[in-house]
N, C-alpha and C. Protein backbone atom coordinates (compact mmCIF):
# COMPACT_ATOMS: atom_id res chain seq x y z
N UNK A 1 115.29 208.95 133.41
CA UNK A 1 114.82 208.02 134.41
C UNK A 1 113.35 207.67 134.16
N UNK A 2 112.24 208.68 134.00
CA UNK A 2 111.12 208.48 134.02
C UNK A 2 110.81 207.52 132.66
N UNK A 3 111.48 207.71 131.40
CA UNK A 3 111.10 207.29 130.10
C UNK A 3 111.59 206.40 130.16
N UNK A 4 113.16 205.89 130.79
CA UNK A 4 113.31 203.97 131.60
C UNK A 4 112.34 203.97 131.78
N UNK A 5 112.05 204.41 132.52
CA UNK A 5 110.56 203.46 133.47
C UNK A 5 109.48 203.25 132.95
N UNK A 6 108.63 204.28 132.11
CA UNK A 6 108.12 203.97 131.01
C UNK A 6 108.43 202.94 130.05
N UNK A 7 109.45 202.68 129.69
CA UNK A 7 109.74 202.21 128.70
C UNK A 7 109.97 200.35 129.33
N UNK A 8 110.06 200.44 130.53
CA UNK A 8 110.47 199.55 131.41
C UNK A 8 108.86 198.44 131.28
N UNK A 9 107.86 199.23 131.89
CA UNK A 9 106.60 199.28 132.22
C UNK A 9 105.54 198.69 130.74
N UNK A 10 106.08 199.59 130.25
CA UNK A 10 105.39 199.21 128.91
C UNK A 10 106.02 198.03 128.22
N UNK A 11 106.99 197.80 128.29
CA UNK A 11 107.66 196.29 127.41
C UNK A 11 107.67 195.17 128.95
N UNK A 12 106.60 195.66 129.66
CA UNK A 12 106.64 194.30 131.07
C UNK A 12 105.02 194.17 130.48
N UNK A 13 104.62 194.88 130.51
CA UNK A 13 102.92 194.55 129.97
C UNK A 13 102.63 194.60 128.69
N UNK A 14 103.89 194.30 127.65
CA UNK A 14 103.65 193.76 126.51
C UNK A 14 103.98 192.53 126.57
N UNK A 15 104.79 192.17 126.87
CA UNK A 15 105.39 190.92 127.32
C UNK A 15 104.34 189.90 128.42
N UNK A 16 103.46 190.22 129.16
CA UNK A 16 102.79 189.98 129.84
C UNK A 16 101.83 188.79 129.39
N UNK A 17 101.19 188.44 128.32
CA UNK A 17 100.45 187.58 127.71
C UNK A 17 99.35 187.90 127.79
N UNK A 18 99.04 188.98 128.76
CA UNK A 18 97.21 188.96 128.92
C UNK A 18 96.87 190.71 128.12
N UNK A 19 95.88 190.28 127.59
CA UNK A 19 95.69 191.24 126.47
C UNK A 19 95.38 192.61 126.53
N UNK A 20 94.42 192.77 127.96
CA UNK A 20 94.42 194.39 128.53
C UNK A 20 95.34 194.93 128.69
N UNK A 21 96.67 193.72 129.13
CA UNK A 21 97.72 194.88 129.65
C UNK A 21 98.86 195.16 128.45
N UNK A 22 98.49 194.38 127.43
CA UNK A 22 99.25 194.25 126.28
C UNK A 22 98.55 195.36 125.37
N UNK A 23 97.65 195.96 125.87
CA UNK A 23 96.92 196.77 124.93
C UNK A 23 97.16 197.75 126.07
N UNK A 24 97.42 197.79 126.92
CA UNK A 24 97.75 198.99 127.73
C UNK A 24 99.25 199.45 127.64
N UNK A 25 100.09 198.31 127.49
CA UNK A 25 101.22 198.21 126.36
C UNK A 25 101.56 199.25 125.23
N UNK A 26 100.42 199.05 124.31
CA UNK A 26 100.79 199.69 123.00
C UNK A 26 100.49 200.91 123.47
N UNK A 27 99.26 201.15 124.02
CA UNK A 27 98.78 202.85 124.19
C UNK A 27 99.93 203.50 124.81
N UNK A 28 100.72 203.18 125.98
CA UNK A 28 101.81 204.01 126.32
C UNK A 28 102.97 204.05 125.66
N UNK A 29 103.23 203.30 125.09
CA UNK A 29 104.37 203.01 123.71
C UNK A 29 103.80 204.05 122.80
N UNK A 30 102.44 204.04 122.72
CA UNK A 30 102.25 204.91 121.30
C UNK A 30 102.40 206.77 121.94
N UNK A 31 102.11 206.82 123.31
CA UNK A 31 102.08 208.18 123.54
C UNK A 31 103.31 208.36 124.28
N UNK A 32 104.43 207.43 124.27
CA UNK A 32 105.73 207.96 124.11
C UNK A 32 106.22 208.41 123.22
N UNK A 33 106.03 207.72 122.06
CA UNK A 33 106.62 208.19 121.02
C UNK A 33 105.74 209.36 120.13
N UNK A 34 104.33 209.75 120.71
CA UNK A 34 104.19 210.53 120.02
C UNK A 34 104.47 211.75 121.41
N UNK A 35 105.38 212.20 121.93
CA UNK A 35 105.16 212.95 123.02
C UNK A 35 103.91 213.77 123.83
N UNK A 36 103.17 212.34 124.29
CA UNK A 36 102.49 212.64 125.37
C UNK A 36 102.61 212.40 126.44
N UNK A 37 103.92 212.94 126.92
CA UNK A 37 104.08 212.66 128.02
C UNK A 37 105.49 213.82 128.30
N UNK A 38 104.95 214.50 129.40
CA UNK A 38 105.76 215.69 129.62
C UNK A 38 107.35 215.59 130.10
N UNK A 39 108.35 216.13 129.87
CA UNK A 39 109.52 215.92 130.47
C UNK A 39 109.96 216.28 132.06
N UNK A 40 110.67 215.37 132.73
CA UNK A 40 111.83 215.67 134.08
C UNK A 40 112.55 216.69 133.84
N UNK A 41 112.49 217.53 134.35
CA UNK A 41 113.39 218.66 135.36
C UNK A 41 114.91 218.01 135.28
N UNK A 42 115.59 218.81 135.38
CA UNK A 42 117.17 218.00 136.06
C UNK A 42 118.03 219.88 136.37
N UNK A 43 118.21 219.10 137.83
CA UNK A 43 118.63 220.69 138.30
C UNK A 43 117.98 221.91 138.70
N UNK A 44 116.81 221.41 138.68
CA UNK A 44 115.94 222.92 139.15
C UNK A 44 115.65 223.17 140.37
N UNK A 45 115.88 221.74 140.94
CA UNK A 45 115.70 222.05 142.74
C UNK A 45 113.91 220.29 143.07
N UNK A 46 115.23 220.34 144.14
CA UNK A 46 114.61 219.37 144.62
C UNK A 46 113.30 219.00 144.82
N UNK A 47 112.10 219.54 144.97
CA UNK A 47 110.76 219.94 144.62
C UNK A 47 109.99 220.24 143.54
N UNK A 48 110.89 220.89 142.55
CA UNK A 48 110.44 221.23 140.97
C UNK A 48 110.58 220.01 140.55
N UNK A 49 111.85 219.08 140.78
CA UNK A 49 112.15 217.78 139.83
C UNK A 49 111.47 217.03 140.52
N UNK A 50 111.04 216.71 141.65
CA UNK A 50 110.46 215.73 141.70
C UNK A 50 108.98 215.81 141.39
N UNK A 51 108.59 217.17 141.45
CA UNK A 51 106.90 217.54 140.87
C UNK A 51 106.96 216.82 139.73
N UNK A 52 108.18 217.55 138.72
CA UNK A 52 108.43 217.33 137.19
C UNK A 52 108.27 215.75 136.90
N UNK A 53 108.99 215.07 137.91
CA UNK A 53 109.15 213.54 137.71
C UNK A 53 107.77 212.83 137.98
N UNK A 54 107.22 213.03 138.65
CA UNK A 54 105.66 212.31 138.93
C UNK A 54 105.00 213.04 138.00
N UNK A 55 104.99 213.99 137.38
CA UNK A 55 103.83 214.54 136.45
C UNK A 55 104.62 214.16 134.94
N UNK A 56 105.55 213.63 135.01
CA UNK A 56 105.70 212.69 133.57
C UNK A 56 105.65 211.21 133.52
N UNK A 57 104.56 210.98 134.41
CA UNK A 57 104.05 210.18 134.43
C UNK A 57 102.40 209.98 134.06
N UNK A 58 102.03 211.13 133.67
CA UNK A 58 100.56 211.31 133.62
C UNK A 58 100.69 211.29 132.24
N UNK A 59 99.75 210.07 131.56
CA UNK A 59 99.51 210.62 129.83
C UNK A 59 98.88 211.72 129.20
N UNK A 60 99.09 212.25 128.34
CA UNK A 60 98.76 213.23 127.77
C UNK A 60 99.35 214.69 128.08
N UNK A 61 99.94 214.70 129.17
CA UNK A 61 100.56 215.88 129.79
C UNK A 61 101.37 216.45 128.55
N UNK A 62 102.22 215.94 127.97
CA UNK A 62 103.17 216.21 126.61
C UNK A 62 102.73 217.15 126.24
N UNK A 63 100.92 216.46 125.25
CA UNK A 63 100.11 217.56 124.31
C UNK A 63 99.69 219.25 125.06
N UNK A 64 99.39 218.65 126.54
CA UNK A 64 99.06 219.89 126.92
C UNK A 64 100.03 221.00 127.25
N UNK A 65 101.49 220.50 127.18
CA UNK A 65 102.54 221.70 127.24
C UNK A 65 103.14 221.72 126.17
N UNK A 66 102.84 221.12 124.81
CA UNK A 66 103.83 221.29 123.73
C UNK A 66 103.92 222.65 123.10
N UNK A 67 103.08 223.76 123.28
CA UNK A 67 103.95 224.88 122.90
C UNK A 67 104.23 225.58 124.21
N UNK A 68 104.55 224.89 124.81
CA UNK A 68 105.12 225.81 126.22
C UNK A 68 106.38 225.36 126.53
N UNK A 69 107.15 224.58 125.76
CA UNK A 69 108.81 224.20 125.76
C UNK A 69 109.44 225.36 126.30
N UNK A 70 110.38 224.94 126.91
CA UNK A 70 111.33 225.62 127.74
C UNK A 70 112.30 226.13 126.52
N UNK A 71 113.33 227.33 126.43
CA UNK A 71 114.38 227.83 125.41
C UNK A 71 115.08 226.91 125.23
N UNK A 72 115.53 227.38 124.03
CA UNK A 72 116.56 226.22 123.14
C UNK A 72 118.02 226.78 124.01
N UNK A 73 119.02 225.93 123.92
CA UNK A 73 120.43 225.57 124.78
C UNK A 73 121.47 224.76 124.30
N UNK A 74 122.06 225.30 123.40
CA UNK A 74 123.05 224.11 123.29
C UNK A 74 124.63 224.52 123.75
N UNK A 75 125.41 223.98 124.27
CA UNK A 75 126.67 224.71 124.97
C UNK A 75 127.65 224.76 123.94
N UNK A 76 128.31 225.89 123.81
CA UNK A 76 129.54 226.42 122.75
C UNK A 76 130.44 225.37 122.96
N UNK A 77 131.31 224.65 121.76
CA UNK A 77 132.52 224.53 121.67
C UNK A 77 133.31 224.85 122.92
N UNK A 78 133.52 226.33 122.35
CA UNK A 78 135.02 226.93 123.36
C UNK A 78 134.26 227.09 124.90
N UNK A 79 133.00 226.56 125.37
CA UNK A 79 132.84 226.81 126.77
C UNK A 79 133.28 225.24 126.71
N UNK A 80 133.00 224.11 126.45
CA UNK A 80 133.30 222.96 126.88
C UNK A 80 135.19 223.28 126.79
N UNK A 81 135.35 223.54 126.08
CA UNK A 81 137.11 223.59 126.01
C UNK A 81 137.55 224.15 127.03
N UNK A 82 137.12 225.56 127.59
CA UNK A 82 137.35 226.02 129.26
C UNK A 82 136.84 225.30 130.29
N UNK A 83 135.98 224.32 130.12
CA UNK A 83 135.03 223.83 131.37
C UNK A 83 136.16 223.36 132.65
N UNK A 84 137.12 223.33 132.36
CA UNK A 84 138.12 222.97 133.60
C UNK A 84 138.49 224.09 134.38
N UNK A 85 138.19 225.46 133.75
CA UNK A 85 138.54 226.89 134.66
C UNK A 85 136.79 227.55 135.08
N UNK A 86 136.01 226.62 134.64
CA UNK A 86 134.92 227.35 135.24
C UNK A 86 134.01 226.32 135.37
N UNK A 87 134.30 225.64 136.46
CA UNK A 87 133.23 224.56 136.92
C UNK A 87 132.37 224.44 136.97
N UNK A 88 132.21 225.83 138.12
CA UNK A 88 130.65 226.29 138.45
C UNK A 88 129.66 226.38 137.21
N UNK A 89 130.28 227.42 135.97
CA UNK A 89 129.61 228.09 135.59
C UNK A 89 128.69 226.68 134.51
N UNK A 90 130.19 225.37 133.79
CA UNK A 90 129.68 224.74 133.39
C UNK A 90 129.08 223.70 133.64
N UNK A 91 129.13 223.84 134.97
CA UNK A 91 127.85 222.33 135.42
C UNK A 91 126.52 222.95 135.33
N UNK A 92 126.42 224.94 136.01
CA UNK A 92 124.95 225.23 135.28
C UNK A 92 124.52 224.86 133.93
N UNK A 93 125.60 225.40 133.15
CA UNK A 93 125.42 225.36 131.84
C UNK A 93 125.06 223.79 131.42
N UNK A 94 125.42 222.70 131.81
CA UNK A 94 124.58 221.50 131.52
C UNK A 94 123.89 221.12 131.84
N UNK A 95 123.21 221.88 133.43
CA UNK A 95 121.92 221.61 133.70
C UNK A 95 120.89 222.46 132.02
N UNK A 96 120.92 223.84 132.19
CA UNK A 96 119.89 224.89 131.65
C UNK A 96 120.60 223.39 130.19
N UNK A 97 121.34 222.99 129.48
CA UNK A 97 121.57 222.09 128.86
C UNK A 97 120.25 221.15 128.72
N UNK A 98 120.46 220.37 129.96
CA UNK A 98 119.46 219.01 129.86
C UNK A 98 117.76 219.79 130.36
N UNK A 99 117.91 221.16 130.07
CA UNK A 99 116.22 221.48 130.59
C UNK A 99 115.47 222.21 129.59
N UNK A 100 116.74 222.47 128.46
CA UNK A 100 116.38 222.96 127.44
C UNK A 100 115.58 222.26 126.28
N UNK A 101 114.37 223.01 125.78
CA UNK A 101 113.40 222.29 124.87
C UNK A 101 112.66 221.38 125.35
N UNK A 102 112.82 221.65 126.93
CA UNK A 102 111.93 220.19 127.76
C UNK A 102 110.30 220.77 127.76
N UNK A 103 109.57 220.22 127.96
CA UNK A 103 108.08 220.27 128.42
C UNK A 103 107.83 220.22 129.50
N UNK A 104 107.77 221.16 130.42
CA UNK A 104 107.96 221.07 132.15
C UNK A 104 106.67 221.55 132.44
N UNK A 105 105.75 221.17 133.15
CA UNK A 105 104.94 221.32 134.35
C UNK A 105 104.99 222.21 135.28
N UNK A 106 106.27 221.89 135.80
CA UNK A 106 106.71 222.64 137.15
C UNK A 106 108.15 223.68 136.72
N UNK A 107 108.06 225.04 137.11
CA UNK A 107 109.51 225.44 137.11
C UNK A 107 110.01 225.68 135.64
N UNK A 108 109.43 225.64 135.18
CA UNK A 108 109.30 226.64 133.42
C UNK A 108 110.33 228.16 133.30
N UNK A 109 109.52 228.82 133.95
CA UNK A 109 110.10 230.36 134.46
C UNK A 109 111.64 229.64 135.21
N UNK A 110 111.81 229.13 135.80
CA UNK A 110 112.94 228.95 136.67
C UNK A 110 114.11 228.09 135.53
N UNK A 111 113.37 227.39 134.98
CA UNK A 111 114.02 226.86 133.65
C UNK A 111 114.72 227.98 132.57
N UNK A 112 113.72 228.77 132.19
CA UNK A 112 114.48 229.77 131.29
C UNK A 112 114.64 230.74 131.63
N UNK A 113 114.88 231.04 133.04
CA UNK A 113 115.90 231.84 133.91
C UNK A 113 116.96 231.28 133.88
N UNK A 114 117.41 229.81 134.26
CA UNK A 114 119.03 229.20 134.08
C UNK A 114 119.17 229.20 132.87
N UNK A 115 118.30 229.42 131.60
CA UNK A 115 118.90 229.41 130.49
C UNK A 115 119.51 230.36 130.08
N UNK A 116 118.78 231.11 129.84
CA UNK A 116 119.43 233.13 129.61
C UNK A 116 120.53 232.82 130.11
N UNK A 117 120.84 232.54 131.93
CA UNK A 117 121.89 232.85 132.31
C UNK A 117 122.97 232.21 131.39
N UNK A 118 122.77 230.57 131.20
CA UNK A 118 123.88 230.12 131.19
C UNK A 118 124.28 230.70 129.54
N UNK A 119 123.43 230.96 128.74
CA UNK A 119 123.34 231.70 127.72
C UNK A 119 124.31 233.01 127.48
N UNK A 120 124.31 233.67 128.60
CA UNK A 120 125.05 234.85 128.56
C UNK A 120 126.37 234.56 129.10
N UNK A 121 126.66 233.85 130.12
CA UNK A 121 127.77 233.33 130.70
C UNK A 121 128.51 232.85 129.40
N UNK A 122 127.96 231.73 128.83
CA UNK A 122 128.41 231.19 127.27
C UNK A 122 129.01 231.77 126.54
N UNK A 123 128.24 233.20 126.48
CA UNK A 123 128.70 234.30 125.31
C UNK A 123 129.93 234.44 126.19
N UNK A 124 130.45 235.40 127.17
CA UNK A 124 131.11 236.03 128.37
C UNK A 124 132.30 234.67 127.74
N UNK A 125 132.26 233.65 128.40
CA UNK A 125 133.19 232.31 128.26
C UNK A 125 134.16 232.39 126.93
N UNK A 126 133.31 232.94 125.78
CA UNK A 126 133.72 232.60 124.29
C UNK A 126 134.72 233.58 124.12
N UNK A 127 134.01 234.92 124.72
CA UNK A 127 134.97 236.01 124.15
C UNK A 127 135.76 235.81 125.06
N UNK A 128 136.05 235.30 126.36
CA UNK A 128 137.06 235.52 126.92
C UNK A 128 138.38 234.57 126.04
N UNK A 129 137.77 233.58 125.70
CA UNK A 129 138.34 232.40 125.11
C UNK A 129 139.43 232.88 124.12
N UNK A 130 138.42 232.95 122.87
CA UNK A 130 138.85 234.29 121.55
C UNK A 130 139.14 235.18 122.02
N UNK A 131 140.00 235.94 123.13
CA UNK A 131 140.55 236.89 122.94
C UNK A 131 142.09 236.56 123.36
N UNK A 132 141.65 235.21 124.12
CA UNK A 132 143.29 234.26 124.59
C UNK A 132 143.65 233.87 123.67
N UNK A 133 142.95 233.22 122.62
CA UNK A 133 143.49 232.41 121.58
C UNK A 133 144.33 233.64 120.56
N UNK A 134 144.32 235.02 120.53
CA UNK A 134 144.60 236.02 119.71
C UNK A 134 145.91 236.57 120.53
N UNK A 135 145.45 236.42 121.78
CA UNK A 135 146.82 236.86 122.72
C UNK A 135 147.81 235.74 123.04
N UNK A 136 147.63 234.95 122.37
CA UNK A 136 148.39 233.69 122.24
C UNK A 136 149.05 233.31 121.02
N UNK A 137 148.85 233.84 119.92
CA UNK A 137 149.42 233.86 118.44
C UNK A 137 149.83 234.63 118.25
């Protein structure tokens, strides 16, 4: 949402004709793409994301959390293949998903607390998985 809008913002004041804002244009174009500009929250709670969402709006924020990224997350195979017997577990699991490797401001700690979890749940999911798929052949 926020990098729409960015991205929204910046190609309205390139487009604009007048040259400050066309040069105010490139500068946020250029510190999008070089990530200066910190990431949205999704799922951490109504207060964290919206902190998260107004403070990725501030330039330079990016540089000042880039080694403070949130844990890496990517969801197993065989948990998406169960995701119909464990709802709960995999809608966490695509939040700590979309919060993973983010640059957060707000809710960091609370970030890679849902990660671990959904992390271990993941593991828990797989073997339960692989041990059906063995009791099934």
């Amino acid at each position: 949402m926020a990098t729409n809008a960015r991205g929204t913002i910046s190609n309205t004041l390139l487009s604009s004709g007048n040259p400050y804002a066309m040069a105010a244009g490139v500068a946020i174009t250029a510190l999008d793409k070089t990530g200066g500009f910190s990431d949205v929250s999704k799922g951490l709670g109504g207060g964290t994301d919206a902190l998260n969402a107004i403070s990725s709006f501030v330039p330079g924020m990016g540089y000042l959390l880039n080694k403070k990224k949130t844990d890496d997350y990517k969801m197993s195979a065989d948990m998406q293949v169960m995701q119909n017997g464990y709802a709960g577990t995999t809608q966490n699991a695509h939040n700590a998903e979309a919060n993973a490797g983010a640059k957060l401001l707000f809710g960091r700690d609370k970030a890679n607390m849902m990660i671990e979890d959904a992390k271990l749940k993941d593991n828990i999911i797989q073997g339960i998985k692989q041990n059906s798929d063995a009791d099934y052949l």
